[in-house]
Structures are given as C-alpha cells and as structure tokens.
C-alpha atoms as a PDB file:
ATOM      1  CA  UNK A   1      40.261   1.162 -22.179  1.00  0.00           C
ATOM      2  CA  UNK A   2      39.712  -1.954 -20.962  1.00  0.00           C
ATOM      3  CA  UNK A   3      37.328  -4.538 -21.893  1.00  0.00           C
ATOM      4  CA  UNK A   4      34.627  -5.752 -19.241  1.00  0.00           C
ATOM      5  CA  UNK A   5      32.636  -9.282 -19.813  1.00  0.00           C
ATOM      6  CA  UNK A   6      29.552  -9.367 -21.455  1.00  0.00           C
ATOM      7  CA  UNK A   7      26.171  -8.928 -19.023  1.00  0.00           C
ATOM      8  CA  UNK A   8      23.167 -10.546 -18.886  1.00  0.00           C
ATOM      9  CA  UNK A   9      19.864  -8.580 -18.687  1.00  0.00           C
ATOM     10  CA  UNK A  10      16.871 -11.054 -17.008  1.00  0.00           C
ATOM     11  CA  UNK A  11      13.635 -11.017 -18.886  1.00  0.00           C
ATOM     12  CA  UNK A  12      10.098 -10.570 -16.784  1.00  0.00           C
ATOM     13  CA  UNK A  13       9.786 -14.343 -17.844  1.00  0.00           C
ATOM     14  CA  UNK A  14      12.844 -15.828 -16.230  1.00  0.00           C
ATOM     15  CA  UNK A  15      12.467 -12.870 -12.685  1.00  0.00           C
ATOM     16  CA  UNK A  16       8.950 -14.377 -12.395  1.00  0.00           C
ATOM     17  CA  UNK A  17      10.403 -18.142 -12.261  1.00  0.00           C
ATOM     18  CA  UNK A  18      13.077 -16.827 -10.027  1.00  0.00           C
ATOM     19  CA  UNK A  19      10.609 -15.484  -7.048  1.00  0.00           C
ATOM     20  CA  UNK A  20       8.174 -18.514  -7.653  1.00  0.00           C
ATOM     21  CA  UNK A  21       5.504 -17.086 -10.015  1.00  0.00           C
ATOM     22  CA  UNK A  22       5.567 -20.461 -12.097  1.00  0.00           C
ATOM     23  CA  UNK A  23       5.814 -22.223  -9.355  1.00  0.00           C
ATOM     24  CA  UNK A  24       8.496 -23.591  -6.064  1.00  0.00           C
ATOM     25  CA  UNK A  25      10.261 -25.906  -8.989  1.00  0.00           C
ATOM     26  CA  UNK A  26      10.244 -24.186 -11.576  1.00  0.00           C
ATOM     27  CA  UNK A  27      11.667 -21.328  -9.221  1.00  0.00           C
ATOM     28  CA  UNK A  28      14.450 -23.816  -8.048  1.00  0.00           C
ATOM     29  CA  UNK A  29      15.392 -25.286 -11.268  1.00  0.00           C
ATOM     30  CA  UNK A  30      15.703 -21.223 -12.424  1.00  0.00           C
ATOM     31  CA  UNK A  31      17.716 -20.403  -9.285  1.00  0.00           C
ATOM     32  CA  UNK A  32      20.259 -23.151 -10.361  1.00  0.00           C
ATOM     33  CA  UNK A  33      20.654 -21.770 -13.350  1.00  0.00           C
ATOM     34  CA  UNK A  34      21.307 -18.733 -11.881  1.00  0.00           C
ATOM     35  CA  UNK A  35      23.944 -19.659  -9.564  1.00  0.00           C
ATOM     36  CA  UNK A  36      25.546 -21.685 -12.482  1.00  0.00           C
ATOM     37  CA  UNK A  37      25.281 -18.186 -14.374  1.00  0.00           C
ATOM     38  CA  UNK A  38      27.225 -16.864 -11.613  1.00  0.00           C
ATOM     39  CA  UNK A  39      29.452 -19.198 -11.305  1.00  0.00           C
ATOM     40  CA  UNK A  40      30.520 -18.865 -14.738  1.00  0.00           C
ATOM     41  CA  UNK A  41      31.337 -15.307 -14.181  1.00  0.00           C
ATOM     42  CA  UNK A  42      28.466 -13.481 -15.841  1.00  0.00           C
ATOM     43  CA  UNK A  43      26.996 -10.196 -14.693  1.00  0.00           C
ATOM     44  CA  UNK A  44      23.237  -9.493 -14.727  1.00  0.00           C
ATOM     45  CA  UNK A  45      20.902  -6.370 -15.385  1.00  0.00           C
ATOM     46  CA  UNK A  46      17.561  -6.281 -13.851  1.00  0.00           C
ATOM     47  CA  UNK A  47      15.828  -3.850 -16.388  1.00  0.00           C
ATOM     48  CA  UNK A  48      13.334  -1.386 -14.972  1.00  0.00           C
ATOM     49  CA  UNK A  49      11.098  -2.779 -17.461  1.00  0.00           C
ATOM     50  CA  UNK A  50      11.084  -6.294 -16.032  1.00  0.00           C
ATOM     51  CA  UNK A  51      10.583  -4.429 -12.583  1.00  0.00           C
ATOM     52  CA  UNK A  52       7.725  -3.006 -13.785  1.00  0.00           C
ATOM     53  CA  UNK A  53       5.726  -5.867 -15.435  1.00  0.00           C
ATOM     54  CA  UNK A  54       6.862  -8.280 -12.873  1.00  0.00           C
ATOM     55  CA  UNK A  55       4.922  -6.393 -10.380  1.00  0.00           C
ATOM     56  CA  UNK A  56       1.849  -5.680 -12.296  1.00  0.00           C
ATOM     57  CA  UNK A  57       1.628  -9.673 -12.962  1.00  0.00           C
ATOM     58  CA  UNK A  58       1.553 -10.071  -9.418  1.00  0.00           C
ATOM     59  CA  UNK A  59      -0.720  -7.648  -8.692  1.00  0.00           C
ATOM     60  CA  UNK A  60      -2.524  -9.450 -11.029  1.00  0.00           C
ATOM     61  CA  UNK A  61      -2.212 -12.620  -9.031  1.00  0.00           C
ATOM     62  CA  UNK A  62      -5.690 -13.650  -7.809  1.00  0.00           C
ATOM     63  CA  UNK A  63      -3.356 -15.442  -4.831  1.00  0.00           C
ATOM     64  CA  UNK A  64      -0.208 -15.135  -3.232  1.00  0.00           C
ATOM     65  CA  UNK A  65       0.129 -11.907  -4.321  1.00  0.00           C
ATOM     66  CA  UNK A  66       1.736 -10.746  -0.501  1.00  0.00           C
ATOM     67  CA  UNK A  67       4.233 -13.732  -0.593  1.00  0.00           C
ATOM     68  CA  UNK A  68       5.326 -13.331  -4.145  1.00  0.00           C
ATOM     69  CA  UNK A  69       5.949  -9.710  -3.346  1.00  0.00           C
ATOM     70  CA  UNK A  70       8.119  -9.883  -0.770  1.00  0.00           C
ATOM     71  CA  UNK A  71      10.087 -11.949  -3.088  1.00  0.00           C
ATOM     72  CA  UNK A  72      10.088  -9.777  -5.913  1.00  0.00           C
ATOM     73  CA  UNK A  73      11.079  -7.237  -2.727  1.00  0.00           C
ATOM     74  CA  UNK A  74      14.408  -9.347  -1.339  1.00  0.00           C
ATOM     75  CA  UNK A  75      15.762  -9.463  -5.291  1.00  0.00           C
ATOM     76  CA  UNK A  76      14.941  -5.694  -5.452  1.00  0.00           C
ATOM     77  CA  UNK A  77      16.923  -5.701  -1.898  1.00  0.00           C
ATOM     78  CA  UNK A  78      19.787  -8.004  -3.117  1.00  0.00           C
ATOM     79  CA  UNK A  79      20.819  -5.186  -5.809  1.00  0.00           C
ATOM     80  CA  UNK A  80      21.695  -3.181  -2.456  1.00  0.00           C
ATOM     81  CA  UNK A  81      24.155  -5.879  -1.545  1.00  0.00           C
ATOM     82  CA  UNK A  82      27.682  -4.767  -1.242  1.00  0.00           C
ATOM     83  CA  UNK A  83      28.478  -7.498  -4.074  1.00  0.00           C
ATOM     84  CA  UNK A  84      25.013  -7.504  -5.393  1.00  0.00           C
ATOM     85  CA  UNK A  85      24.044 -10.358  -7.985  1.00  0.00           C
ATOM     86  CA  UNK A  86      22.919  -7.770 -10.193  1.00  0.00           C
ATOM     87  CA  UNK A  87      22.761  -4.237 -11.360  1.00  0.00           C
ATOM     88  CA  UNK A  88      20.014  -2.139 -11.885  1.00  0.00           C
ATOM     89  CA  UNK A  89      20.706   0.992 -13.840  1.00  0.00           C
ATOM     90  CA  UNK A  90      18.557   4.020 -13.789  1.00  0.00           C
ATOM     91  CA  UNK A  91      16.565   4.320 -16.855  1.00  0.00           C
ATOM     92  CA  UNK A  92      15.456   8.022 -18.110  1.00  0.00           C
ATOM     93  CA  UNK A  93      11.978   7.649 -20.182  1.00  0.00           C
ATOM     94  CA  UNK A  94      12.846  10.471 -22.737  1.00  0.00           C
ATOM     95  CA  UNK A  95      12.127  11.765 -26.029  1.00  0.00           C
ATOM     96  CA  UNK A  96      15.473   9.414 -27.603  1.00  0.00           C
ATOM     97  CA  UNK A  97      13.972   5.869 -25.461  1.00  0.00           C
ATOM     98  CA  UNK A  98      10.414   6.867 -27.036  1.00  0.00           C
ATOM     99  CA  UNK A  99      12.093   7.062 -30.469  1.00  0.00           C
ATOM    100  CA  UNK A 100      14.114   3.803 -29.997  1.00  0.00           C
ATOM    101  CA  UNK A 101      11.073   2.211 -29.281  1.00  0.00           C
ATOM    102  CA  UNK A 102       9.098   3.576 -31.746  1.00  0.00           C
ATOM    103  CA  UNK A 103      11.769   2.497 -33.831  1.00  0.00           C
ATOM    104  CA  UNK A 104      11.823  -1.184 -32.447  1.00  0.00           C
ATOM    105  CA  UNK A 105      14.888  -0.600 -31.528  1.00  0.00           C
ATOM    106  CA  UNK A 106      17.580  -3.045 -33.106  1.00  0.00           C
ATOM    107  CA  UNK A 107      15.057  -5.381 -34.221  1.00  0.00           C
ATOM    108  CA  UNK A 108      14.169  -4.313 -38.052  1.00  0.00           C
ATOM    109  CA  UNK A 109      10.577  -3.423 -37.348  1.00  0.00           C
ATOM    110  CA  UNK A 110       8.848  -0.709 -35.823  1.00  0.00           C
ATOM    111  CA  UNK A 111       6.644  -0.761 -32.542  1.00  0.00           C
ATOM    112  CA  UNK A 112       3.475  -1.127 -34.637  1.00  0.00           C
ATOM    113  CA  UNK A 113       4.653  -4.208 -36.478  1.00  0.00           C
ATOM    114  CA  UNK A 114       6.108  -5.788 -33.824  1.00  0.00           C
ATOM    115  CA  UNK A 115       2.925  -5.537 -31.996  1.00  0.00           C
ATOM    116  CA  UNK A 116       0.674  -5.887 -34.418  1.00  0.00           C
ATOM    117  CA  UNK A 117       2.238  -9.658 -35.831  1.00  0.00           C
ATOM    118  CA  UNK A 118       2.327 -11.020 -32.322  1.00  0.00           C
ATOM    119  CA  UNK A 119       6.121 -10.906 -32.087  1.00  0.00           C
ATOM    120  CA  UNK A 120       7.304  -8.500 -29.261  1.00  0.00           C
ATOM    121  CA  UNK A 121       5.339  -6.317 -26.756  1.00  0.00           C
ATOM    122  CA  UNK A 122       6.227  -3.108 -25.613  1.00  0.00           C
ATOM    123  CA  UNK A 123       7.773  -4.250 -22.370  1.00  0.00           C
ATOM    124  CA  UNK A 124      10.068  -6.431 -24.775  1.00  0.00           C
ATOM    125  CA  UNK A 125      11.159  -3.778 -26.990  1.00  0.00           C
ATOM    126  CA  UNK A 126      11.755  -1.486 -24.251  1.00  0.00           C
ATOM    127  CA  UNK A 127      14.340  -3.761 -22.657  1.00  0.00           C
ATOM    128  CA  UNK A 128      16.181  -3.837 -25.693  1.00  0.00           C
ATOM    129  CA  UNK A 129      15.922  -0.506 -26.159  1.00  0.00           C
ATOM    130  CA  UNK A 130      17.440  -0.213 -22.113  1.00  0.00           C
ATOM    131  CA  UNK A 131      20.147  -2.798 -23.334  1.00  0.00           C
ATOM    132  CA  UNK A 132      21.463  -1.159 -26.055  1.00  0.00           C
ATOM    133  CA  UNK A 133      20.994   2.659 -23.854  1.00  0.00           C
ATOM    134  CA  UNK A 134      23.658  -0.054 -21.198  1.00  0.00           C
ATOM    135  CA  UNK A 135      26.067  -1.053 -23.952  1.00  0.00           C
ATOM    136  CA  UNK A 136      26.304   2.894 -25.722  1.00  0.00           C
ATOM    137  CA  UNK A 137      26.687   4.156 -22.078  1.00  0.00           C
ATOM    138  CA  UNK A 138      29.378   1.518 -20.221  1.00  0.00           C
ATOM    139  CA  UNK A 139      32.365  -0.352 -21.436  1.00  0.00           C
ATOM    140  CA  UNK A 140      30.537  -3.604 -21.595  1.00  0.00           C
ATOM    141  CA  UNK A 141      30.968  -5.073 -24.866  1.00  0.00           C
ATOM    142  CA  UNK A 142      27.737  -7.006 -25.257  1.00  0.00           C
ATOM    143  CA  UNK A 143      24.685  -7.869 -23.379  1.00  0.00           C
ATOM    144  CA  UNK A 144      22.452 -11.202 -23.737  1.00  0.00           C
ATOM    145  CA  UNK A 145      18.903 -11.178 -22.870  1.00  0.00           C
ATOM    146  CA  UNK A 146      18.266 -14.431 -20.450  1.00  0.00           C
ATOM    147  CA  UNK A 147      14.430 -15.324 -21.307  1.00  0.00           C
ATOM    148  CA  UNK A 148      11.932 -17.534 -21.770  1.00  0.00           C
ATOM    149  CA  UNK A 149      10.622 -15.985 -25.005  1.00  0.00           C
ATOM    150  CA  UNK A 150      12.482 -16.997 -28.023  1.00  0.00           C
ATOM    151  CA  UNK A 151      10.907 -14.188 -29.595  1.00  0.00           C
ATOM    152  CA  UNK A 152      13.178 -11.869 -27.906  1.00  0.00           C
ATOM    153  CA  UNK A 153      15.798 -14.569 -27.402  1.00  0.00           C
ATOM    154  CA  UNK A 154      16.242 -13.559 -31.068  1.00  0.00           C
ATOM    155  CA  UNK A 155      17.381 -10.310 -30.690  1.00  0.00           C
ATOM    156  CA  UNK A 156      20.061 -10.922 -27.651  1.00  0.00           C
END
C-alpha cells in the first residue's frame, strides 16, 4: 500500500482570514501562506465543520456579509476545480461521530470538560473528530490542523 503525504485540515480561524473576515491584510498575508503551503506540497481538508461556522460568523456579520459570502462561495467553488486546492470529504453525523465527540475525541477529556474549562468548543472537537474519521478511512498517514487557536494547535 502505498504511503500518501500528510494533509492539512484548515481551521474556521485561518478560512475566515483567507476570504477577508479579519481583514484585506490579514487575508493576504494568510493567502501567502497558503500558496507557500502549496508549494511545499501539502494537501488540505476543508472540514464541514469549518464550513459550517464560517458561515454562521458571517451571517453574523453586521456588514459585508454579501461580499464575504461570495468569498466563502468561490473557495467552496475551488474544491470543484479539476486540481482543486483542497478536498472536502463528506461527513456522516452518526451515532459513532456523536460518541467521538462526546468522547473529545483524541484529546483526553470529554465534551463537557473541554467546554466547560474554556479549552475547545464543539466545532473544535468535531474537526478532530472529522480528522481522525479522514486518517481511519484513507491512506493518509497523518493530518495537521492549520489554525489560529493554539488550543487546538495542540492536538494536530
């Protein structure tokens, strides 16, 4: 069997710099990264849990919300792309992803701790939980979570 490269699943944090939520150079300076990222060879996951929350923070959005929608809406797109930049897998919400959360996941605490000391929301926990669903599920050996949050830096 061979071995693929490791992927790289994008945090809310770091999808909101990339369509401008933070900000036109903030958004640059993350899009440079990103290239470099790509450069470098890595492969990236958009989680449907960074999907998610990205679009309720812009719905959110007492401005811009149209503008930084249609950006959320050409990265969406760009998965389509015959060599897209990333992948997004489908993600099945049942009774074994509940328990992995629950769980909290590969972290050594459950949901309720994590929550409850201020270290990891549920959106965080679930895209570990969809990272570790990836790795049991492909050949990909490992997967880093590119984010903003050290918090969940921690677990990558």
């Amino acid at each position: 069997m061979p071995i693929r490269k490791a992927v790289v699943f994008v945090d809310s944090s770091v999808l909101m710099r990339l369509i401008g939520m933070d900000g036109d150079a903030a958004a640059r300076e993350t899009a440079e990264q990103f290239e470099d990222r790509i450069a470098a060879g890595q492969q990236f996951v958009i989680p449907v849990t960074a999907i998610v929350e990205v679009g309720n923070l812009i719905a959110q959005q007492s401005s811009n919300r149209r503008k930084l929608a249609e950006r959320l809406q050409e990265v969406l797109r760009a998965a389509q792309a015959a060599d897209p930049p990333w992948i997004i897998r489908a993600v099945t919400m049942d009774q074994q992803f509940i328990q992995e959360l629950l769980d909290g996941n590969s972290t050594g605490s459950d949901l309720v701790t994590l929550i409850g000391d201020g270290r990891l929301g549920t959106g965080d926990v679930a895209l570990l939980v969809e990272r570790d669903q990836f790795l049991r599920g492909t050949q990909y050996t490992s997967a880093e979570v590119w984010s903003l949050d050290q918090e969940l830096t921690a677990y990558s």
